[in-house]
PDB file of N, CA and C in Angstrom:
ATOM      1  N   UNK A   1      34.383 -15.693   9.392  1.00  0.00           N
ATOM      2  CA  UNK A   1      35.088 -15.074  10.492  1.00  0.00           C
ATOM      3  C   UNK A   1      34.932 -15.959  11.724  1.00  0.00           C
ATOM      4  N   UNK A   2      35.974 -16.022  12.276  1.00  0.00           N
ATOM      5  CA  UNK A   2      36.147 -16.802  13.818  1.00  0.00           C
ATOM      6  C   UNK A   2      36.341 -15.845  15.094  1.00  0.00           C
ATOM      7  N   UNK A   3      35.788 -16.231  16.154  1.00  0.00           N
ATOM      8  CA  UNK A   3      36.213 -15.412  16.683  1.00  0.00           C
ATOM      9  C   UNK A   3      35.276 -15.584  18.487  1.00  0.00           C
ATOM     10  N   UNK A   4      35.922 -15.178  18.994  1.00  0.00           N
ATOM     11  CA  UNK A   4      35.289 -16.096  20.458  1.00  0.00           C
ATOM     12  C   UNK A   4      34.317 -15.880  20.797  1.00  0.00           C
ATOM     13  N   UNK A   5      33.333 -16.409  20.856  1.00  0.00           N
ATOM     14  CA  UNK A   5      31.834 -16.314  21.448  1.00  0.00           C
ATOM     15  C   UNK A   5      31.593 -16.133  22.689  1.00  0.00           C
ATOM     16  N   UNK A   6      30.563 -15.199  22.930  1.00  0.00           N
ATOM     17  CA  UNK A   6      30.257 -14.827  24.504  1.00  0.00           C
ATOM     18  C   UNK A   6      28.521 -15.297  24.813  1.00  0.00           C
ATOM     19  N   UNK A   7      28.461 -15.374  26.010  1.00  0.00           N
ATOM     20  CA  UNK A   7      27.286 -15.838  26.552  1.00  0.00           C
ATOM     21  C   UNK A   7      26.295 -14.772  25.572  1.00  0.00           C
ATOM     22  N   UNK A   8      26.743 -13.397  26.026  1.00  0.00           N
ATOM     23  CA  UNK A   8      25.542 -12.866  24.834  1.00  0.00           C
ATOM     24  C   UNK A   8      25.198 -12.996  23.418  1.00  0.00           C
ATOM     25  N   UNK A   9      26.504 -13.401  22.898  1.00  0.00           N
ATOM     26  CA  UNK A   9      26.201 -14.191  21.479  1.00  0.00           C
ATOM     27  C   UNK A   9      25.061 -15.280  21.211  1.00  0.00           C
ATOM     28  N   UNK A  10      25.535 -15.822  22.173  1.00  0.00           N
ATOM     29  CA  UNK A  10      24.420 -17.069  22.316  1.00  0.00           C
ATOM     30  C   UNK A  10      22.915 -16.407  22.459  1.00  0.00           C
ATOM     31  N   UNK A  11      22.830 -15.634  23.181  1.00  0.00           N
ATOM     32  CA  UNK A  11      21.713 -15.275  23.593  1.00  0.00           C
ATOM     33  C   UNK A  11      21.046 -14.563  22.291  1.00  0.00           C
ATOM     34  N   UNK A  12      22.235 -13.675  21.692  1.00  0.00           N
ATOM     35  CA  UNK A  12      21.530 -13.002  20.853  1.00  0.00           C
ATOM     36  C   UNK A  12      20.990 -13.967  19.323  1.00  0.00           C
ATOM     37  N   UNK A  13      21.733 -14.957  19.152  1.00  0.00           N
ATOM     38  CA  UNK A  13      21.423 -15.929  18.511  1.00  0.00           C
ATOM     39  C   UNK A  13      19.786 -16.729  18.291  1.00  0.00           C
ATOM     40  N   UNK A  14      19.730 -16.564  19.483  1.00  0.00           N
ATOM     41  CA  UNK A  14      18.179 -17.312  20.081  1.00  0.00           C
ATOM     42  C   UNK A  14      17.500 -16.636  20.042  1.00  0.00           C
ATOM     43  N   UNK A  15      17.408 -15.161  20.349  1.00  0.00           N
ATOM     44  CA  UNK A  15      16.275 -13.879  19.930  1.00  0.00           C
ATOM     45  C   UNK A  15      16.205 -13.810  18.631  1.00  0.00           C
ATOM     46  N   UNK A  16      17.358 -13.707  17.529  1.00  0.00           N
ATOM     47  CA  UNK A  16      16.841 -13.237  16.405  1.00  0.00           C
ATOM     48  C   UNK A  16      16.377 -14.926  15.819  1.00  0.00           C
ATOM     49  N   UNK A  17      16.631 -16.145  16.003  1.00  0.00           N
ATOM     50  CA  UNK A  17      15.757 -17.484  15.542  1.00  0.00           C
ATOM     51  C   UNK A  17      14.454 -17.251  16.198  1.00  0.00           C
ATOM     52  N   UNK A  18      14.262 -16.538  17.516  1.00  0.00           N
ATOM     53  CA  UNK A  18      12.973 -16.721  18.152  1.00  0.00           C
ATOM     54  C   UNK A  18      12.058 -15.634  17.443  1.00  0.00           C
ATOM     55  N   UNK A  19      12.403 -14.494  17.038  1.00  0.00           N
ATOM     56  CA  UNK A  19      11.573 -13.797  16.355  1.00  0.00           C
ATOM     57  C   UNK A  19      11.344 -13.741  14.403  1.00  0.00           C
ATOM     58  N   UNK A  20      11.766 -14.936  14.177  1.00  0.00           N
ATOM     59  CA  UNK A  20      12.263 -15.650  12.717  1.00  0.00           C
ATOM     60  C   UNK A  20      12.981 -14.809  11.980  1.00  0.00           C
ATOM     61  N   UNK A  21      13.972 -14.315  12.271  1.00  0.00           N
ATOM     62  CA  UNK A  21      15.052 -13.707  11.994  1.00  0.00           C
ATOM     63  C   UNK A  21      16.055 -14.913  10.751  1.00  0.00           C
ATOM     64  N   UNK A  22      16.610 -14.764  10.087  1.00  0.00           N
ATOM     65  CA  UNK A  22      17.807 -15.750   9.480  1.00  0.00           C
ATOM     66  C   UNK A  22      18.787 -15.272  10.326  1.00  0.00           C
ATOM     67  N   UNK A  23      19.391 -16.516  10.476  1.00  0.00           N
ATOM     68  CA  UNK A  23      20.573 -16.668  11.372  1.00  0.00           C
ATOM     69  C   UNK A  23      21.399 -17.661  10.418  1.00  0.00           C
ATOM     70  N   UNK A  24      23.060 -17.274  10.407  1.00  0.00           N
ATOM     71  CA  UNK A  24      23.794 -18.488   9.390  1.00  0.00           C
ATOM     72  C   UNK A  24      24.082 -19.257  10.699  1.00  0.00           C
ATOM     73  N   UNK A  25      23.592 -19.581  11.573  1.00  0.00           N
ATOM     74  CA  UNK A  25      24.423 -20.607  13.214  1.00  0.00           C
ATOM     75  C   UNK A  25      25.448 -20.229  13.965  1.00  0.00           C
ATOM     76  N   UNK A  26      25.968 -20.638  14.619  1.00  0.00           N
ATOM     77  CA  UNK A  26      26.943 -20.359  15.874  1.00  0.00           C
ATOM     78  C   UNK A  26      27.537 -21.341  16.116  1.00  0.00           C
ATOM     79  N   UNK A  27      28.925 -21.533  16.278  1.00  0.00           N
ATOM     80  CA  UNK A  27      29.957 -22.462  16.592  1.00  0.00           C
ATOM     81  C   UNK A  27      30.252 -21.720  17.635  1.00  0.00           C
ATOM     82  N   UNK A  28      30.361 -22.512  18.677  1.00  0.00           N
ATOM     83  CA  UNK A  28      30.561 -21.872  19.842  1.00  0.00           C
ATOM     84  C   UNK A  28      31.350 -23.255  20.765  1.00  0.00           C
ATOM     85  N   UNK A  29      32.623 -22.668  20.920  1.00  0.00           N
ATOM     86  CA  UNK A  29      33.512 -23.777  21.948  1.00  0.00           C
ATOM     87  C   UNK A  29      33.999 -23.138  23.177  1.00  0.00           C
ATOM     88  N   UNK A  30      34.577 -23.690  23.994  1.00  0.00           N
ATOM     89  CA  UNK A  30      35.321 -23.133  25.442  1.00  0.00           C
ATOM     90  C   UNK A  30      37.000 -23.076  25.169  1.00  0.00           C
ATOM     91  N   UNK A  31      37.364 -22.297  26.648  1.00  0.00           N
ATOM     92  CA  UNK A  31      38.464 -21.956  26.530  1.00  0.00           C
ATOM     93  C   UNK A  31      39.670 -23.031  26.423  1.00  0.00           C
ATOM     94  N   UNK A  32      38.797 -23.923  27.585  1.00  0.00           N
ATOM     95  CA  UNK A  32      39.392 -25.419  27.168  1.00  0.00           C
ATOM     96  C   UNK A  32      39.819 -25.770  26.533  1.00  0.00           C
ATOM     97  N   UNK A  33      39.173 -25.953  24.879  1.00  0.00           N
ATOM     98  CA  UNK A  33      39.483 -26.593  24.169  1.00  0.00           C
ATOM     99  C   UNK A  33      40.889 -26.223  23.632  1.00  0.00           C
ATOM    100  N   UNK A  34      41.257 -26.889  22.967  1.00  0.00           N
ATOM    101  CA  UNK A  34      43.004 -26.533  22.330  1.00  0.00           C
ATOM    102  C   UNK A  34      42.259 -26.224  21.046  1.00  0.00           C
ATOM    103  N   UNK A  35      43.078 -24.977  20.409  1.00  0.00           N
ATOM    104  CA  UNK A  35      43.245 -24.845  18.908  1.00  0.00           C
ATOM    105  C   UNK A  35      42.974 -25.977  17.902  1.00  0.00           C
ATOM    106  N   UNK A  36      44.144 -26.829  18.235  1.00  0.00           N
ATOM    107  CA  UNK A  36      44.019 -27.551  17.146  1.00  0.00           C
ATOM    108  C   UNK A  36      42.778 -28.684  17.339  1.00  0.00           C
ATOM    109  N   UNK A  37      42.316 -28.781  18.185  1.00  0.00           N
ATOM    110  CA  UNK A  37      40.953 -29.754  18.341  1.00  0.00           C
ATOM    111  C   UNK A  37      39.846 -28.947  18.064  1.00  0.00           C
ATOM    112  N   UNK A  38      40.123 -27.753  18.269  1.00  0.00           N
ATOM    113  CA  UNK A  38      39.145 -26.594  17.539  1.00  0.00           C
ATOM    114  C   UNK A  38      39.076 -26.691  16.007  1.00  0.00           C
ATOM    115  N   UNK A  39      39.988 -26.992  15.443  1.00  0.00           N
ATOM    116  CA  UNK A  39      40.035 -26.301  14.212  1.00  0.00           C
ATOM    117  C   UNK A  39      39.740 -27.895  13.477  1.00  0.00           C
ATOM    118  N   UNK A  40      39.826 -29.233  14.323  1.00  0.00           N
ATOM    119  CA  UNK A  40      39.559 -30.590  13.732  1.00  0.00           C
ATOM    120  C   UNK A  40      38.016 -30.546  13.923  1.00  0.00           C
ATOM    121  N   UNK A  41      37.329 -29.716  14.755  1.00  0.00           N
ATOM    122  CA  UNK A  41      36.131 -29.968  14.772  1.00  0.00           C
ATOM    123  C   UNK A  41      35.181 -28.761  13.453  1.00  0.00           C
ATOM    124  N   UNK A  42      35.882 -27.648  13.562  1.00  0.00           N
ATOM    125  CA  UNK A  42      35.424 -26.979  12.534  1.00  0.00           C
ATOM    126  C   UNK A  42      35.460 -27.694  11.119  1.00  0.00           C
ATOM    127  N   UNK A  43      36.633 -28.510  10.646  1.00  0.00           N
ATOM    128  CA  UNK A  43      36.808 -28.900   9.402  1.00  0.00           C
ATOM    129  C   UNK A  43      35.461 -30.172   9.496  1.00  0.00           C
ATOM    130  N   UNK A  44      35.566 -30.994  10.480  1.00  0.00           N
ATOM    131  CA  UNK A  44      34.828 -32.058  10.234  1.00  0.00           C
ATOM    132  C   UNK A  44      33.142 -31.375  10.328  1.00  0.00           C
ATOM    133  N   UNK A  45      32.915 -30.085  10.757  1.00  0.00           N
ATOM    134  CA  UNK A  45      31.333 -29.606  10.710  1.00  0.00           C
ATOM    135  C   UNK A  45      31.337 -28.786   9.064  1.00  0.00           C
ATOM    136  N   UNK A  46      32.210 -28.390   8.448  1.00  0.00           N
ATOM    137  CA  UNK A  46      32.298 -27.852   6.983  1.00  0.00           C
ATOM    138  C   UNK A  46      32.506 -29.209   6.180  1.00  0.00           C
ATOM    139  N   UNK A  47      32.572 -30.284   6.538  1.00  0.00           N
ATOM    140  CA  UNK A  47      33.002 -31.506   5.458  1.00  0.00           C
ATOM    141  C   UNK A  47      31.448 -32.356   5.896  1.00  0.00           C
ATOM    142  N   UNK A  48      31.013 -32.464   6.637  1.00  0.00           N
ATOM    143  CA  UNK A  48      30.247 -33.580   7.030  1.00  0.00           C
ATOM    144  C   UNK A  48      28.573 -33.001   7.422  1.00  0.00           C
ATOM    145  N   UNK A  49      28.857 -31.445   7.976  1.00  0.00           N
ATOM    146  CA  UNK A  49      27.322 -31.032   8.429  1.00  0.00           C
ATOM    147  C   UNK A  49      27.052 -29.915   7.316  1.00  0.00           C
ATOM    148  N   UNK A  50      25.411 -30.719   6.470  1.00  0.00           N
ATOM    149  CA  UNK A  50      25.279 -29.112   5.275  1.00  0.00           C
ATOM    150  C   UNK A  50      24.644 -27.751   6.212  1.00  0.00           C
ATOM    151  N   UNK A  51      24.895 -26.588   5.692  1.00  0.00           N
ATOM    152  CA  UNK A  51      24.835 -25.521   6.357  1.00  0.00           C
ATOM    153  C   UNK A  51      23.100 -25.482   6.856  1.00  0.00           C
ATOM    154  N   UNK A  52      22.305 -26.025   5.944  1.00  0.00           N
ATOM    155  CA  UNK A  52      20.720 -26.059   6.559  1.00  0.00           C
ATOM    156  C   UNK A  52      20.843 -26.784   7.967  1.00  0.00           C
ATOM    157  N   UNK A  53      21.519 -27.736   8.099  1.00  0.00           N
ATOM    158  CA  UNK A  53      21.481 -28.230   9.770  1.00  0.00           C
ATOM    159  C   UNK A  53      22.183 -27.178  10.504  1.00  0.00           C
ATOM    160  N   UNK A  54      23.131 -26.924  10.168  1.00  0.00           N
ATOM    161  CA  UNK A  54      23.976 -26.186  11.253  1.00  0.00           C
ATOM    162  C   UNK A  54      22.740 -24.369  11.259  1.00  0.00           C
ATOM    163  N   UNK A  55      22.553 -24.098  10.393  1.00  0.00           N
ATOM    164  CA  UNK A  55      21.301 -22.835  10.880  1.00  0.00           C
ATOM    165  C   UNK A  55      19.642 -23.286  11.591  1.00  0.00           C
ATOM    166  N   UNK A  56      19.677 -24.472  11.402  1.00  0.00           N
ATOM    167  CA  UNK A  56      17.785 -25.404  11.817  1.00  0.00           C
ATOM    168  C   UNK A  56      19.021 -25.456  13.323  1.00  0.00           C
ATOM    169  N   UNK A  57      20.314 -25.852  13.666  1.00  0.00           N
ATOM    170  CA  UNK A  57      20.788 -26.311  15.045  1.00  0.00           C
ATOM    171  C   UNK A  57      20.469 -24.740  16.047  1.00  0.00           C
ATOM    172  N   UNK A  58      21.111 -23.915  14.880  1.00  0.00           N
ATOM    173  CA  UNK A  58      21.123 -22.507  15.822  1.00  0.00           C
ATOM    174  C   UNK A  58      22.481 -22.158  16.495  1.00  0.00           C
ATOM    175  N   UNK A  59      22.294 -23.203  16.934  1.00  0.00           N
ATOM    176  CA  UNK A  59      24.102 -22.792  18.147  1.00  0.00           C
ATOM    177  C   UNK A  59      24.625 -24.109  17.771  1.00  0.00           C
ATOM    178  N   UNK A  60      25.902 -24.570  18.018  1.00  0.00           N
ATOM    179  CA  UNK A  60      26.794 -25.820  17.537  1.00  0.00           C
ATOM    180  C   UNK A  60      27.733 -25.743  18.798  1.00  0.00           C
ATOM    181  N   UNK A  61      27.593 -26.330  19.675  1.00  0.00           N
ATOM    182  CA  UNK A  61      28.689 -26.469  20.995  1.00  0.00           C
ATOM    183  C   UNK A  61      29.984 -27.702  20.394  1.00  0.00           C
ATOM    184  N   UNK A  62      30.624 -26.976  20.546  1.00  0.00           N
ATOM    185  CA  UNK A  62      32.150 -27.510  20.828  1.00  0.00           C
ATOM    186  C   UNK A  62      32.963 -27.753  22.330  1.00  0.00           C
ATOM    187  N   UNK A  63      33.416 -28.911  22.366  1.00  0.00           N
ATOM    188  CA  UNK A  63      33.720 -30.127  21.596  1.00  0.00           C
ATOM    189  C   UNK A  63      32.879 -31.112  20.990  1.00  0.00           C
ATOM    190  N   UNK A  64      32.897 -30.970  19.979  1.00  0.00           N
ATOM    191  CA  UNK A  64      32.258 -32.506  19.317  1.00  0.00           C
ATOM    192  C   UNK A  64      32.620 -33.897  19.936  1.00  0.00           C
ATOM    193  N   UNK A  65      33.275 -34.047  20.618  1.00  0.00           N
ATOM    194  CA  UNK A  65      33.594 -35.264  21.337  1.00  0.00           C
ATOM    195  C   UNK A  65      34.867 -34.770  22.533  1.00  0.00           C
ATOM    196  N   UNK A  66      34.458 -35.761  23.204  1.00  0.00           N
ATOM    197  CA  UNK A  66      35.395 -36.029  24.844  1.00  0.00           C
ATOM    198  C   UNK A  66      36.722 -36.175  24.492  1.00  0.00           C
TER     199      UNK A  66
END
């Protein structure tokens, strides 16, 4: 599921890793970004990052690049 992330997401993200909770990670981008640079960065984090990094990252900020 996709779907827009809020500051408390984030937050709540970091409480349940801080109290060793499993967490599957957080992709989290701005309004900024365009769709489709959204959706080039999602494919290249499902093709290139295995899911143990992206849950050891916790949160995943988008854009992946400038």
């Amino acid at each position: 599921m996709l779907r827009l992330a809020t500051d408390a997401d984030v937050h709540f993200a970091y409480e349940r890793s801080a109290a060793g909770e499993e967490l599957p990670g957080l992709i989290v981008t701005t309004n900024e970004q365009s769709i489709g640079s959204t959706i080039d960065d999602i494919l290249l984090i499902a093709e290139c990052m295995p899911e143990e990094e992206i849950s050891a990252r916790i949160v995943v900020y988008l854009p992946l690049r400038d």
